[in-house]
Protein backbone atom coordinates (compact mmCIF):
# COMPACT_ATOMS: atom_id res chain seq x y z
CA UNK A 1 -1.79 -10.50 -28.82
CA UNK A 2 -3.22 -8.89 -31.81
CA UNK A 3 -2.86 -5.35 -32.67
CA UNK A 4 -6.07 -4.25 -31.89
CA UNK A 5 -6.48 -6.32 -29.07
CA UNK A 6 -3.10 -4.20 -28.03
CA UNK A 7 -4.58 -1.37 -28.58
CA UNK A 8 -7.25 -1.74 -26.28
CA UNK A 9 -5.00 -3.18 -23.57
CA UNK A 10 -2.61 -0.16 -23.83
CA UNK A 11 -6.01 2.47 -23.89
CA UNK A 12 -7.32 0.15 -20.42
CA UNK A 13 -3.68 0.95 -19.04
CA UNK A 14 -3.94 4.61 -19.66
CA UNK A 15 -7.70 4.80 -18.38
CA UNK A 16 -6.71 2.79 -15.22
CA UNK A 17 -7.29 4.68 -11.73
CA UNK A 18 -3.93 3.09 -9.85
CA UNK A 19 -1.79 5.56 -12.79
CA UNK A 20 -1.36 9.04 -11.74
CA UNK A 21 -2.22 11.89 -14.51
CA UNK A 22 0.75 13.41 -16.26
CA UNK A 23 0.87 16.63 -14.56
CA UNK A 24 -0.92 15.62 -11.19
CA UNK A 25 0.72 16.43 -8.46
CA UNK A 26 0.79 14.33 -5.41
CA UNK A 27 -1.01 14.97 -2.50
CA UNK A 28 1.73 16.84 0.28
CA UNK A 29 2.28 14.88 3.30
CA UNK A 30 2.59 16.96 6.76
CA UNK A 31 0.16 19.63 8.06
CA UNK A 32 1.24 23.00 8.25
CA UNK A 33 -1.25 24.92 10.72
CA UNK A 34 -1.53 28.28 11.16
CA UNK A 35 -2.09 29.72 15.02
CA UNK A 36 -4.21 32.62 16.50
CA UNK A 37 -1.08 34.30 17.61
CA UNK A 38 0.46 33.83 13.33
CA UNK A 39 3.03 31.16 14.80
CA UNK A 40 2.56 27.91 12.38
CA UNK A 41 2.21 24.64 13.64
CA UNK A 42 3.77 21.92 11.64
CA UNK A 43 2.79 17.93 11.85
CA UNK A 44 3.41 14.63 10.66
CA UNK A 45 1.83 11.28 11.26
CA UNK A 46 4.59 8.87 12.46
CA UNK A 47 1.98 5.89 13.09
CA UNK A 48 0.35 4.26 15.40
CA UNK A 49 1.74 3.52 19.25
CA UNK A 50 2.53 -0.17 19.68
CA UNK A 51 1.01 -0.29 22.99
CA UNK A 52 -1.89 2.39 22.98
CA UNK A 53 -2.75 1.80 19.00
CA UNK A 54 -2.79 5.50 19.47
CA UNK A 55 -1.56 7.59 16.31
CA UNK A 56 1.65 9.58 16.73
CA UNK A 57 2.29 12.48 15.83
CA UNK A 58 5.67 14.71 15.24
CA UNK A 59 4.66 18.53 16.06
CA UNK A 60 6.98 21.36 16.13
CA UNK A 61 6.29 24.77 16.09
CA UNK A 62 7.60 28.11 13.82
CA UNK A 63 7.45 31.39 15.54
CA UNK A 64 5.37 33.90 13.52
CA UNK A 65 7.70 36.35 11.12
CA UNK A 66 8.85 36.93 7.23
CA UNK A 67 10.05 33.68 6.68
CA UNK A 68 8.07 31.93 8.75
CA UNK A 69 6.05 29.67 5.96
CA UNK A 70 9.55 29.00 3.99
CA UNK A 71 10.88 27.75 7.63
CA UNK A 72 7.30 25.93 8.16
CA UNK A 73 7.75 24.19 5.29
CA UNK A 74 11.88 23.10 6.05
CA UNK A 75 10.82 21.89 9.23
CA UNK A 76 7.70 19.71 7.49
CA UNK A 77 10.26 18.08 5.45
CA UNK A 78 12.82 17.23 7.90
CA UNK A 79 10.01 15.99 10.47
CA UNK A 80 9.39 13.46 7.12
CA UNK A 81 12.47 12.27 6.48
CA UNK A 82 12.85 11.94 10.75
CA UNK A 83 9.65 9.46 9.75
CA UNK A 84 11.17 8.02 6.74
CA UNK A 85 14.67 7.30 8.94
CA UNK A 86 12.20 5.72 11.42
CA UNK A 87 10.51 3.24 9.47
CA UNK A 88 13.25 2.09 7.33
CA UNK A 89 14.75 1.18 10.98
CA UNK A 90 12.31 -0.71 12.03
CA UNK A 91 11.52 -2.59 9.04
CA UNK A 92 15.49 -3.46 9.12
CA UNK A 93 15.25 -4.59 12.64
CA UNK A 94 12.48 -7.40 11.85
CA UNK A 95 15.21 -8.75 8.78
CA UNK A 96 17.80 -11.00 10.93
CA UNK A 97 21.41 -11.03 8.84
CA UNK A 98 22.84 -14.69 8.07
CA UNK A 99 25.01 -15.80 11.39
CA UNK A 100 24.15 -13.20 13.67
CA UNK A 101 23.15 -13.63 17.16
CA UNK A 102 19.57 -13.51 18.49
CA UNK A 103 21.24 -12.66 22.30
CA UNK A 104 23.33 -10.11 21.10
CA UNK A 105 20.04 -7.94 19.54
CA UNK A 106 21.29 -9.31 15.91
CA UNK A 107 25.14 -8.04 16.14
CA UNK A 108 27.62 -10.86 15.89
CA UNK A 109 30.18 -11.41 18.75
CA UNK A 110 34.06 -11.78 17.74
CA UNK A 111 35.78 -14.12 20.11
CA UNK A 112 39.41 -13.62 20.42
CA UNK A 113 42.02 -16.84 20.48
């Protein structure tokens, strides 16, 4: 490529939607709800149900006090990585190692002489 033609490649790149701002911060996953009573309720999407194509939802709830928005906000991150632990299982469920066993639910059998 040519300089210029460079130049306006690199300016397209910087002026493309799909790159996030310098700066920008990314949207927060989790809902953090506050109740009538001041309890917060605290949810994450965990997809949809297999058999109902219903969405899922993890919801746990932080009794109203001081520290209640600090603990709001632990539990929101836990109940994400709960998700992220979740999904990473599955998606290494549907990868089948080399030699294993399709009876044995994809754990190989050692037979002893």
């Amino acid at each position: 490529m040519e300089p210029v033609e460079l130049a306006l490649w690199s300016q397209y790149n910087q002026n493309c939607s799909m790159s996030i701002p310098p700066g920008a911060k990314r949207r927060a996953r989790g809902e953090i709800e506050r109740l009538p009573s001041g309890s917060l309720r605290v949810r994450v999407y965990d997809g949809l149900d297999p058999f109902s194509k219903k969405r899922r939802y993890l919801v746990e709830t932080v009794a109203a006090g001081p520290t209640a928005d600090r603990q709001a906000a632990e539990v929101r991150d836990r109940l994400l990585a709960d998700v992220a632990r979740r999904r990473s299982r599955r998606r290494s469920r549907n990868v089948d190692p080399v030699g294993a066993d399709a009876s044995t639910g994809g754990v190989g059998e050692v037979e002893s002489v």
